[in-house]
N, C-alpha and C. Protein backbone atom coordinates (compact mmCIF):
# COMPACT_ATOMS: atom_id res chain seq x y z
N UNK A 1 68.76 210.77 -37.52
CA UNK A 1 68.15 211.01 -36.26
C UNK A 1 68.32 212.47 -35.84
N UNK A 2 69.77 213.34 -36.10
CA UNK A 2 69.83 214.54 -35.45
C UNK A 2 70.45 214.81 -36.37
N UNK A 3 70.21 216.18 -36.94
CA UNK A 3 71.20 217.09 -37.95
C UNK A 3 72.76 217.44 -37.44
N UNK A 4 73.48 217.36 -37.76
CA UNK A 4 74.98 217.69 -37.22
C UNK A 4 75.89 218.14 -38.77
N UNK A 5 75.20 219.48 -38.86
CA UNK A 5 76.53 220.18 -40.00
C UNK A 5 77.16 220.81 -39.40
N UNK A 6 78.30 221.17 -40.05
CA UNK A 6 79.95 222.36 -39.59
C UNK A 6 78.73 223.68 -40.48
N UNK A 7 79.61 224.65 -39.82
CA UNK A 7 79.11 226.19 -40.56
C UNK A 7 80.01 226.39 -42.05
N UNK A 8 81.08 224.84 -42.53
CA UNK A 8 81.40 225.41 -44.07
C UNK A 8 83.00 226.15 -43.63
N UNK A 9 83.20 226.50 -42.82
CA UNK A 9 84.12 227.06 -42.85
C UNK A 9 85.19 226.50 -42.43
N UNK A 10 85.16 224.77 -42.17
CA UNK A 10 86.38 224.07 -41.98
C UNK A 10 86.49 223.66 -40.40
N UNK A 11 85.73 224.56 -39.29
CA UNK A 11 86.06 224.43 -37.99
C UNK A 11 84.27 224.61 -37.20
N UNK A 12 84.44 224.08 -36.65
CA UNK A 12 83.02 223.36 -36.01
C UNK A 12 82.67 224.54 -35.35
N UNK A 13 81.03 224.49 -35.96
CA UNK A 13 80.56 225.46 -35.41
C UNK A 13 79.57 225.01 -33.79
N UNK A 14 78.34 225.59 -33.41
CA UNK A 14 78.00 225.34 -32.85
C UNK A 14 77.36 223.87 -32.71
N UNK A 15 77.56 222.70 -33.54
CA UNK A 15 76.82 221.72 -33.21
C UNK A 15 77.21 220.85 -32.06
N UNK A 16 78.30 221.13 -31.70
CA UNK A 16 78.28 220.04 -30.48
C UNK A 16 79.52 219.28 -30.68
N UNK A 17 80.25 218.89 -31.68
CA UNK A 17 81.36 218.57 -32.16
C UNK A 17 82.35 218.99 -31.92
N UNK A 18 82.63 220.16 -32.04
CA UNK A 18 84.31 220.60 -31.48
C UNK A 18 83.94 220.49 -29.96
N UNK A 19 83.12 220.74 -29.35
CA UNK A 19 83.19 220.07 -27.45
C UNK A 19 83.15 219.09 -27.28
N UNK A 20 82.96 217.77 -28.11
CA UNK A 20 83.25 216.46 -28.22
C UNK A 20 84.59 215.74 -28.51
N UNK A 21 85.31 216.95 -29.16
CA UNK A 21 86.82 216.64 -29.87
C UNK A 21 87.53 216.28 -28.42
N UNK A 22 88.09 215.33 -28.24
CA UNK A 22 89.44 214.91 -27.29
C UNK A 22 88.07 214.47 -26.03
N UNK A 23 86.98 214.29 -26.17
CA UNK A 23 86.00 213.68 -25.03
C UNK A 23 85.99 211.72 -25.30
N UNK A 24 86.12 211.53 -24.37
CA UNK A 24 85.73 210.11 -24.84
C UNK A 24 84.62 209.35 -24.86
N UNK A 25 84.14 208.88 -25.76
CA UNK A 25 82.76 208.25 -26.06
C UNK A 25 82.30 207.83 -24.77
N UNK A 26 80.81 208.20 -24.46
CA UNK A 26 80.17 207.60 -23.28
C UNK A 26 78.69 207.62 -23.34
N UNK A 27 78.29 207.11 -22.20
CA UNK A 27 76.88 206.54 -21.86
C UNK A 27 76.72 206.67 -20.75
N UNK A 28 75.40 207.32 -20.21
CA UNK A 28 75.05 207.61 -18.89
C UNK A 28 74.28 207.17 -18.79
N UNK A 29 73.49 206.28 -17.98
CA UNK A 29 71.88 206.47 -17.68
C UNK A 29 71.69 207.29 -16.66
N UNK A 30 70.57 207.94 -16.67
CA UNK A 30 69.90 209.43 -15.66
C UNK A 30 68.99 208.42 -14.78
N UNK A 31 68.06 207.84 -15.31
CA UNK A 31 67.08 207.31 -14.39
C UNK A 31 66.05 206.04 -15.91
N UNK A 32 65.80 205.32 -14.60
CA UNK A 32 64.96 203.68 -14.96
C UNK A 32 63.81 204.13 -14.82
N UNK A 33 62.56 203.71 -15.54
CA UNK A 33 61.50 203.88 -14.71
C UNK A 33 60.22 202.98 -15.56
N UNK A 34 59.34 202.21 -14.67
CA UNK A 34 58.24 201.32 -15.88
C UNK A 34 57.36 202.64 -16.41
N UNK A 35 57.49 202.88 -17.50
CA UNK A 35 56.39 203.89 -18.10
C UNK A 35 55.11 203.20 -18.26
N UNK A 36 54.76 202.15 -18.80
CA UNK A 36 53.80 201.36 -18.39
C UNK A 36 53.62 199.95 -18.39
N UNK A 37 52.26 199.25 -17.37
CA UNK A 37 52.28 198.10 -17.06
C UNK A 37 51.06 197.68 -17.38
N UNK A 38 50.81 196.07 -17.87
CA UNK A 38 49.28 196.18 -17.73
C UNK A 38 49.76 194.65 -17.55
N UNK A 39 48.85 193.77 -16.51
CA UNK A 39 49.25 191.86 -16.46
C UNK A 39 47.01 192.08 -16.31
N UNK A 40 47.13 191.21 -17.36
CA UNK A 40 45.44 190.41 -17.48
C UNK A 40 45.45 189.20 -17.03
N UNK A 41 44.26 189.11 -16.52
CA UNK A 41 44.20 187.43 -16.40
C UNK A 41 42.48 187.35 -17.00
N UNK A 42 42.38 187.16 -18.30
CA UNK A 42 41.14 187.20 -18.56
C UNK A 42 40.10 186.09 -18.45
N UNK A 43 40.51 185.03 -17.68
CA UNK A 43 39.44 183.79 -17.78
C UNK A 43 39.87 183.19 -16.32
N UNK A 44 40.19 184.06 -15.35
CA UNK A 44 40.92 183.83 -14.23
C UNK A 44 39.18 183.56 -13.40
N UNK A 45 38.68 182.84 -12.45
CA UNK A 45 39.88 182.29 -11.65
C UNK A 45 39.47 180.90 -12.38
N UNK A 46 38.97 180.71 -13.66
CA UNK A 46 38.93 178.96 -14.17
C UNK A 46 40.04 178.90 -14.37
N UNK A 47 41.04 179.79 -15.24
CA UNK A 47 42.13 179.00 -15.86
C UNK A 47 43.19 178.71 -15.04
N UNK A 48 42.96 178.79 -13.95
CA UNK A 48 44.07 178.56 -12.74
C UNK A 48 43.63 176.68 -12.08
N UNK A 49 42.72 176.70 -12.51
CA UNK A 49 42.13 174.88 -12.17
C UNK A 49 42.36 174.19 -13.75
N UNK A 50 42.47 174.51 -14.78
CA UNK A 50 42.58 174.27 -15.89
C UNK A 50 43.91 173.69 -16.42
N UNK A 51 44.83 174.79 -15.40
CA UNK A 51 46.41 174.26 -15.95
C UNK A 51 46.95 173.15 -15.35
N UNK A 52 47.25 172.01 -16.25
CA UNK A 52 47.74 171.04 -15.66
C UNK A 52 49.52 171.11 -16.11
N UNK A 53 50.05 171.67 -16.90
CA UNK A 53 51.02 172.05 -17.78
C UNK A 53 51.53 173.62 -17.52
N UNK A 54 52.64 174.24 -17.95
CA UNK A 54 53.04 175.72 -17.96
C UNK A 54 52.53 176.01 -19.09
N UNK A 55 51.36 177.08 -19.23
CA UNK A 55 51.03 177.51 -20.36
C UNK A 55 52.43 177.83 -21.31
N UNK A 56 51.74 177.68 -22.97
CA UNK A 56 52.84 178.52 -23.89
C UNK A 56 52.66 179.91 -23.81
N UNK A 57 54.12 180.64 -23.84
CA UNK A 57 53.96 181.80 -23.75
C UNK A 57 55.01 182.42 -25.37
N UNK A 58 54.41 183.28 -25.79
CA UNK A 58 54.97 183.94 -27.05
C UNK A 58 55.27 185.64 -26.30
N UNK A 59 56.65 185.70 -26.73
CA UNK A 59 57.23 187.13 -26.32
C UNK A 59 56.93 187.71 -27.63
N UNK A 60 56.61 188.89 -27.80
CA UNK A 60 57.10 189.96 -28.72
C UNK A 60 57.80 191.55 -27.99
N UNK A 61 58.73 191.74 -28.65
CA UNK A 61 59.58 192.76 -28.33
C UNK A 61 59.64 193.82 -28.96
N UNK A 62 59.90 195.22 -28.63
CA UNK A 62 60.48 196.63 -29.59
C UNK A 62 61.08 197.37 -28.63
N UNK A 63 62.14 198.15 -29.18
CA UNK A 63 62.65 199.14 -29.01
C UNK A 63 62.66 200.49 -30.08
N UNK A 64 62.29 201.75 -28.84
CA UNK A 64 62.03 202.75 -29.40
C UNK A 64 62.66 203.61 -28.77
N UNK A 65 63.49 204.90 -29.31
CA UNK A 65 64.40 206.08 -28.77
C UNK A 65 64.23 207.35 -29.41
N UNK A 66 64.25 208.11 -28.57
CA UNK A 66 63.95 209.75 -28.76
C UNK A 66 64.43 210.52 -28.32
N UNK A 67 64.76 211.91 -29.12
CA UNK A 67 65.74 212.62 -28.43
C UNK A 67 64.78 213.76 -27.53
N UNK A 68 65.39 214.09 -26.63
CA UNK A 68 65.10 214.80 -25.73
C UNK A 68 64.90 216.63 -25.60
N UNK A 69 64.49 217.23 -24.73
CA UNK A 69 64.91 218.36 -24.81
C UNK A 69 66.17 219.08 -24.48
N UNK A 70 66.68 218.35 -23.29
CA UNK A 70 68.21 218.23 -22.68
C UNK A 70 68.98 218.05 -24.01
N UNK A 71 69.97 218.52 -23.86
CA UNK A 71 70.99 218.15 -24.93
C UNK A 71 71.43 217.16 -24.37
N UNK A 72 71.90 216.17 -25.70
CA UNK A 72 72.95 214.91 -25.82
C UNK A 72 71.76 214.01 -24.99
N UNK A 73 70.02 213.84 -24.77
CA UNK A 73 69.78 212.87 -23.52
C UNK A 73 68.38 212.72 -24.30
N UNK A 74 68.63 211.01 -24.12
CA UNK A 74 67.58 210.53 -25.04
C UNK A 74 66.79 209.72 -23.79
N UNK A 75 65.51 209.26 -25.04
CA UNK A 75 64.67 208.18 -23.77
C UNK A 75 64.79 206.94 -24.82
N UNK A 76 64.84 205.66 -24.24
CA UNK A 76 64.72 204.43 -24.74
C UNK A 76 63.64 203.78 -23.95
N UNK A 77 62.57 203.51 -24.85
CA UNK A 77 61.72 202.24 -24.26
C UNK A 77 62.10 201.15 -24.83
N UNK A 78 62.04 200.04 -23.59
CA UNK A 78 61.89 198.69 -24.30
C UNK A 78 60.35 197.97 -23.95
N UNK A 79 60.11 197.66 -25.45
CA UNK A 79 58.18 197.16 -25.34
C UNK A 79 58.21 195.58 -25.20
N UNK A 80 57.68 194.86 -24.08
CA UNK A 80 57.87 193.67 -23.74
C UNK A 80 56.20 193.59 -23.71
N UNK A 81 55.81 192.39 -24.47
CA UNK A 81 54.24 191.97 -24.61
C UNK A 81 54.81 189.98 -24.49
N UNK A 82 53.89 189.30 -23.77
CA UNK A 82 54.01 188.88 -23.50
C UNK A 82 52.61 187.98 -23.29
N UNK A 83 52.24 186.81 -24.13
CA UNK A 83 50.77 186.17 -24.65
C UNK A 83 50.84 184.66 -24.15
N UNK A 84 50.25 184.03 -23.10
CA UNK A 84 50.31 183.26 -22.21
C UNK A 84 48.88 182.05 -22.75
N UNK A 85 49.42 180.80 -23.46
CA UNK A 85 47.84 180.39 -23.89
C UNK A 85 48.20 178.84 -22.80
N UNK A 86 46.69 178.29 -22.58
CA UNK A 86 46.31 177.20 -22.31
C UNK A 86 45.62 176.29 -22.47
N UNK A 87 46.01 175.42 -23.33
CA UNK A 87 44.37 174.79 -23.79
C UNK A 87 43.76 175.83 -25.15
N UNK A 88 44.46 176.20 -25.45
CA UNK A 88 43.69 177.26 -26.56
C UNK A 88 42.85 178.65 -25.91
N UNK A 89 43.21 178.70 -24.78
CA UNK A 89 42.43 180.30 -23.79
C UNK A 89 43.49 181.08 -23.77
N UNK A 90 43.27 182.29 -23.37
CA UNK A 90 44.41 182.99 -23.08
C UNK A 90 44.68 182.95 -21.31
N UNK A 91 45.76 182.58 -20.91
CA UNK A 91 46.16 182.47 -19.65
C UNK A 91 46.38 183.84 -18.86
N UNK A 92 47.10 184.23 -19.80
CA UNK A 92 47.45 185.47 -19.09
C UNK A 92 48.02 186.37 -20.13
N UNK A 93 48.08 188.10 -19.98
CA UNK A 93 48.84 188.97 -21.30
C UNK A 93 49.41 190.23 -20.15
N UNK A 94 50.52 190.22 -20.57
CA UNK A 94 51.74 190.94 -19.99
C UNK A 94 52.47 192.00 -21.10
N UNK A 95 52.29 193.35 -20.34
CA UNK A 95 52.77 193.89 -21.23
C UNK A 95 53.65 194.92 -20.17
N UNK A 96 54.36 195.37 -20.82
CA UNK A 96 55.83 196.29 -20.31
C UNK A 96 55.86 197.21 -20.93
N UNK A 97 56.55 198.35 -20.87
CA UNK A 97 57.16 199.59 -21.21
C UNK A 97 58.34 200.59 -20.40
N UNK A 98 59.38 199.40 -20.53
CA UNK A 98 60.31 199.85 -19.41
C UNK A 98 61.33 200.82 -20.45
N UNK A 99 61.77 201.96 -19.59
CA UNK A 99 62.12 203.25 -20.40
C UNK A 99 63.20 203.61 -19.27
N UNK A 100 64.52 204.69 -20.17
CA UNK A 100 65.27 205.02 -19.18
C UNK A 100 65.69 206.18 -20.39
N UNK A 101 66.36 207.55 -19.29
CA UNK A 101 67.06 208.52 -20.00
C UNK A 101 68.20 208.38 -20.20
N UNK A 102 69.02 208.24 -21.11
CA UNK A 102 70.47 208.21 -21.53
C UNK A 102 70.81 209.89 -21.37
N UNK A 103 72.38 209.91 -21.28
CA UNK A 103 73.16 210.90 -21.72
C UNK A 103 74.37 210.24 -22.34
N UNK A 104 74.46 211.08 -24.02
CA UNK A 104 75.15 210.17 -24.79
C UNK A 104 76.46 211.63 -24.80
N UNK A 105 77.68 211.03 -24.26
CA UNK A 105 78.78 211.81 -24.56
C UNK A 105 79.52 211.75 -25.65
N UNK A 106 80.21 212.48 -26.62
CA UNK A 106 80.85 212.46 -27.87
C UNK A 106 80.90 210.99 -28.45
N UNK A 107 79.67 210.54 -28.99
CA UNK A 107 79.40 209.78 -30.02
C UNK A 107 78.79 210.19 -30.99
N UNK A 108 79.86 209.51 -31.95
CA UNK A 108 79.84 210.47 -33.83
C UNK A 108 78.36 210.03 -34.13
N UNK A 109 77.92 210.99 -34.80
CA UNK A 109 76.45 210.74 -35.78
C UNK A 109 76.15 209.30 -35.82
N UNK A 110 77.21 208.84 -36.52
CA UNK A 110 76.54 207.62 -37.24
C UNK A 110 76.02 206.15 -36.85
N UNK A 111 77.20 206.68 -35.01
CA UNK A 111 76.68 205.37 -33.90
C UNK A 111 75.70 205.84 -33.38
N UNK A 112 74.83 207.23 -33.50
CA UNK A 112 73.78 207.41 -32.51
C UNK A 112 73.08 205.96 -32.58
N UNK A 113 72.14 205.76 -33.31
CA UNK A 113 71.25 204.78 -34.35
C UNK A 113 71.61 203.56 -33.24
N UNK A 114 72.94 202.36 -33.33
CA UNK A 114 73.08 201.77 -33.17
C UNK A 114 73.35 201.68 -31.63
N UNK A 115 73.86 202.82 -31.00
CA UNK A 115 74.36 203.19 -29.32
C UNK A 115 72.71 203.39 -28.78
N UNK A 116 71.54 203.90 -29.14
CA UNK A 116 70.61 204.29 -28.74
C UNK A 116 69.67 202.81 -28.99
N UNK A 117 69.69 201.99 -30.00
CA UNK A 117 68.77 200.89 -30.14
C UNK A 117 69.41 199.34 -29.88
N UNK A 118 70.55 199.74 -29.89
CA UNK A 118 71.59 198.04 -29.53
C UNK A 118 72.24 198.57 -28.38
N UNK A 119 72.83 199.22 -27.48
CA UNK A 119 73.70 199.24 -26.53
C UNK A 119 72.53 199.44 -25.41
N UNK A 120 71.78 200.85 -25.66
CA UNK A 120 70.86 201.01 -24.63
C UNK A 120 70.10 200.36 -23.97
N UNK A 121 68.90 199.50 -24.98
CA UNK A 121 68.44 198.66 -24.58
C UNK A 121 69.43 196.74 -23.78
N UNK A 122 70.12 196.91 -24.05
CA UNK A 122 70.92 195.87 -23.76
C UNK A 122 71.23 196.31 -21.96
N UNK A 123 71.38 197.55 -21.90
CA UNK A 123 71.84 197.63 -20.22
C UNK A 123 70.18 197.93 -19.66
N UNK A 124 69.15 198.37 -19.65
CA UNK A 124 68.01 197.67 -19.34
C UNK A 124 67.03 196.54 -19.59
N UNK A 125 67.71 195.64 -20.09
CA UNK A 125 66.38 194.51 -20.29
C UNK A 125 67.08 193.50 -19.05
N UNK A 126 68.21 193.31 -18.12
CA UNK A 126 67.96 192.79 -17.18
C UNK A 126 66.71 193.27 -15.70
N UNK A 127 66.56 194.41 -15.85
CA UNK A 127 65.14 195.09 -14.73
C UNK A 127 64.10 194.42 -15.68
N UNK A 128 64.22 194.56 -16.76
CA UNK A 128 62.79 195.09 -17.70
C UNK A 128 62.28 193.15 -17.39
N UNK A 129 63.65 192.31 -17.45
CA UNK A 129 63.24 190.77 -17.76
C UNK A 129 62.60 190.40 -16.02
N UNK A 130 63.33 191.10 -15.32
CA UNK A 130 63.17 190.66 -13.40
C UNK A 130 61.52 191.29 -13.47
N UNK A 131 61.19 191.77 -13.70
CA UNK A 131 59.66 192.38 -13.78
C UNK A 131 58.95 192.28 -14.51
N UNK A 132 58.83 191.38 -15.61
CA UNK A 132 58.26 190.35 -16.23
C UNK A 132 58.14 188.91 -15.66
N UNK A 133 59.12 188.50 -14.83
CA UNK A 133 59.08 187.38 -13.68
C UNK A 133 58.78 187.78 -12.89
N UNK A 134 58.71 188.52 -12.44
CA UNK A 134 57.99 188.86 -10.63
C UNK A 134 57.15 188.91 -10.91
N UNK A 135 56.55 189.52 -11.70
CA UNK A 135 55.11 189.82 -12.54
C UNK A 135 54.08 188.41 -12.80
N UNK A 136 54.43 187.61 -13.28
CA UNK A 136 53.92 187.00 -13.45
C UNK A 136 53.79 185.72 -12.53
N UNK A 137 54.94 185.61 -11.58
CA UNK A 137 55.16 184.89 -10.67
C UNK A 137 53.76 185.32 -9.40
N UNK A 138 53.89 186.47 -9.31
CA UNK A 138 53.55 186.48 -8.09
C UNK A 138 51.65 186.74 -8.79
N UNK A 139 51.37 186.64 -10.09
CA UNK A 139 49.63 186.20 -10.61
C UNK A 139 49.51 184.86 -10.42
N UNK A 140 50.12 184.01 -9.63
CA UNK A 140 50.05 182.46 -9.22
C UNK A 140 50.60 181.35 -10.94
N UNK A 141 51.45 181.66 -11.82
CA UNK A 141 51.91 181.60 -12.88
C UNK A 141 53.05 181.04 -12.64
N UNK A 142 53.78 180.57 -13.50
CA UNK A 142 55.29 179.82 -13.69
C UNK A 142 55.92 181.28 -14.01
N UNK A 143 56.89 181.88 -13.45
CA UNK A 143 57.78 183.00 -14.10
C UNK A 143 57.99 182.89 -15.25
N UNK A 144 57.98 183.92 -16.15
CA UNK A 144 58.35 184.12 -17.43
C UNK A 144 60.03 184.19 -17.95
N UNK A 145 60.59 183.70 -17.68
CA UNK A 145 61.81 184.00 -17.74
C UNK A 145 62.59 184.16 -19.15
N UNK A 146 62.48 185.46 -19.33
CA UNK A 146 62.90 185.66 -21.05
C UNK A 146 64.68 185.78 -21.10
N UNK A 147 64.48 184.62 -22.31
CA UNK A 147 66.28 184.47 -22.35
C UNK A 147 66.62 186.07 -22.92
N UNK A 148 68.22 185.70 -23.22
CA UNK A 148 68.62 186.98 -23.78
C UNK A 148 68.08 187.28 -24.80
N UNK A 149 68.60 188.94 -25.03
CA UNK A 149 67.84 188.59 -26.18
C UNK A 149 69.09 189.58 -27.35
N UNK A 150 69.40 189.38 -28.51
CA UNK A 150 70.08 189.62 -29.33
C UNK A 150 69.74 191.12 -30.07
N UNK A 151 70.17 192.26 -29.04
CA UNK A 151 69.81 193.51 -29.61
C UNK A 151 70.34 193.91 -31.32
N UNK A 152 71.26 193.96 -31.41
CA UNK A 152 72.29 193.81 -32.14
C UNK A 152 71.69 193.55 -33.63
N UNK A 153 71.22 191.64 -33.65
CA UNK A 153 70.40 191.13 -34.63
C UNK A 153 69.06 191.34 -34.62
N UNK A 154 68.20 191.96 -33.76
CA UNK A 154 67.12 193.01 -33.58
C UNK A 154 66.85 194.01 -34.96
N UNK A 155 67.95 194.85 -34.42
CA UNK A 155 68.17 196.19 -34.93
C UNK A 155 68.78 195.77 -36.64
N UNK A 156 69.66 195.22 -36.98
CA UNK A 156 69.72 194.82 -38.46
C UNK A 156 68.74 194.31 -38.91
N UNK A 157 67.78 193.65 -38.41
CA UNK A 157 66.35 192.55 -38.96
C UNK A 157 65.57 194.22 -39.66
N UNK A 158 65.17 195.14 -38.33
CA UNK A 158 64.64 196.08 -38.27
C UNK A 158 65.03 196.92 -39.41
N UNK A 159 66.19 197.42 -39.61
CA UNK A 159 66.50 198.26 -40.82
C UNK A 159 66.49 197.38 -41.55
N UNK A 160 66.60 196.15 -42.24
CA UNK A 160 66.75 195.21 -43.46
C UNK A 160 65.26 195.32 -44.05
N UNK A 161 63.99 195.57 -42.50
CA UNK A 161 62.56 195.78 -43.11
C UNK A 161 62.33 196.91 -43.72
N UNK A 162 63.00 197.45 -42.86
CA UNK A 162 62.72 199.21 -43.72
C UNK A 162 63.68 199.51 -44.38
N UNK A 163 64.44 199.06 -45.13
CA UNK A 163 64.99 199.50 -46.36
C UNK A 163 64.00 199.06 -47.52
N UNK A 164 63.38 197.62 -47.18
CA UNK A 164 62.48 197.03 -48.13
C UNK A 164 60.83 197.35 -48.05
N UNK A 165 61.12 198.23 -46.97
CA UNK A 165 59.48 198.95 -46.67
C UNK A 165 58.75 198.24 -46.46
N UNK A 166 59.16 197.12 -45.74
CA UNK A 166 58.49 196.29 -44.95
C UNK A 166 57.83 196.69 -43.74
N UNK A 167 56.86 196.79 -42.53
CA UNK A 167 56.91 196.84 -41.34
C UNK A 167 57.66 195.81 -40.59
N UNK A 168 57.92 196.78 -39.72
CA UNK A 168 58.86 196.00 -38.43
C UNK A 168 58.63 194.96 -37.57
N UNK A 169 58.75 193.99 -37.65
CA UNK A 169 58.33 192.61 -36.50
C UNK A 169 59.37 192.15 -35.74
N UNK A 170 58.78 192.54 -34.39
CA UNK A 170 59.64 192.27 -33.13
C UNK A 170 59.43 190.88 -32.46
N UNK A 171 59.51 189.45 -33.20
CA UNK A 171 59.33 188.44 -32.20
C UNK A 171 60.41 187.90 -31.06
N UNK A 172 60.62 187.80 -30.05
CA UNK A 172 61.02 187.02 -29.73
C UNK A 172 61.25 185.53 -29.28
């Protein structure tokens, strides 16, 4: 994700490392914010006389992180899509893009990866899940209420595809 060599000479040069030495690992968030929203109701207002049942709804999920111009301060989106059927129509399609800036304090290289796609997303998907239920609650709908969700086993599924050069599939 980020280059981090010594200058060779045994003692840390400018990368950021010797001002990390004796810091203790941390996590900031700067700011929350929906980067984007879109709720359809494409067969509305029949499919609202139609439902006699809570439509099925299929989640799909991703997480995506980038480093910033700020030093040490990344952005994490989490991509929440969300496919609502009834009767074989589509009820409703919900989609999310809830994003927040981290500031990552003296964490070694090798947890960036895992601190930026398993920790990060884990402290926003309670907003990201409340606004996927409000959301859909208040389109005259049953709330969507998405269980937890297992960042962790996410992110190993994810690299296990791309080691095998698979593409990435986010179901939840």
């Amino acid at each position: 994700m980020t280059d981090t060599r010594g200058n060779g000479s045994g003692a840390e040069g400018g990368d950021g490392q010797a001002r990390n030495q004796g810091q203790t690992p941390g996590i900031a968030i700067n700011i929350q914010y929906v980067k984007d929203l879109s709720f359809e109701v494409p067969n509305a207002p029949d499919i609202y006389r139609q439902l006699r049942q809570p439509p099925q709804v299929q989640v799909n999920l991703d997480v995506n992180a980038r480093r910033l111009a700020a030093e040490n301060a990344f952005e994490v989106v989490l991509s929440i899509r969300a496919e609502a059927k009834a009767e074989d129509k589509t009820a409703f399609i919900a989609e999310l893009d809830y994003a927040a800036v981290f500031t990552l304090t003296a964490i070694p290289q090798e947890m960036l990866e895992p601190v930026l796609l398993v920790e990060a997303p884990r402290l926003i998907f309670p907003f990201a899940r409340a606004i996927i239920a409000e959301m859909t609650r208040e389109s005259g709908f049953p709330p969507v209420l998405l269980q937890p969700i297992d960042f962790l086993s996410l992110w190993q599924s994810r690299r296990g595809q791309a080691q095998q050069g698979m593409p990435p599939a986010a179901n939840a």
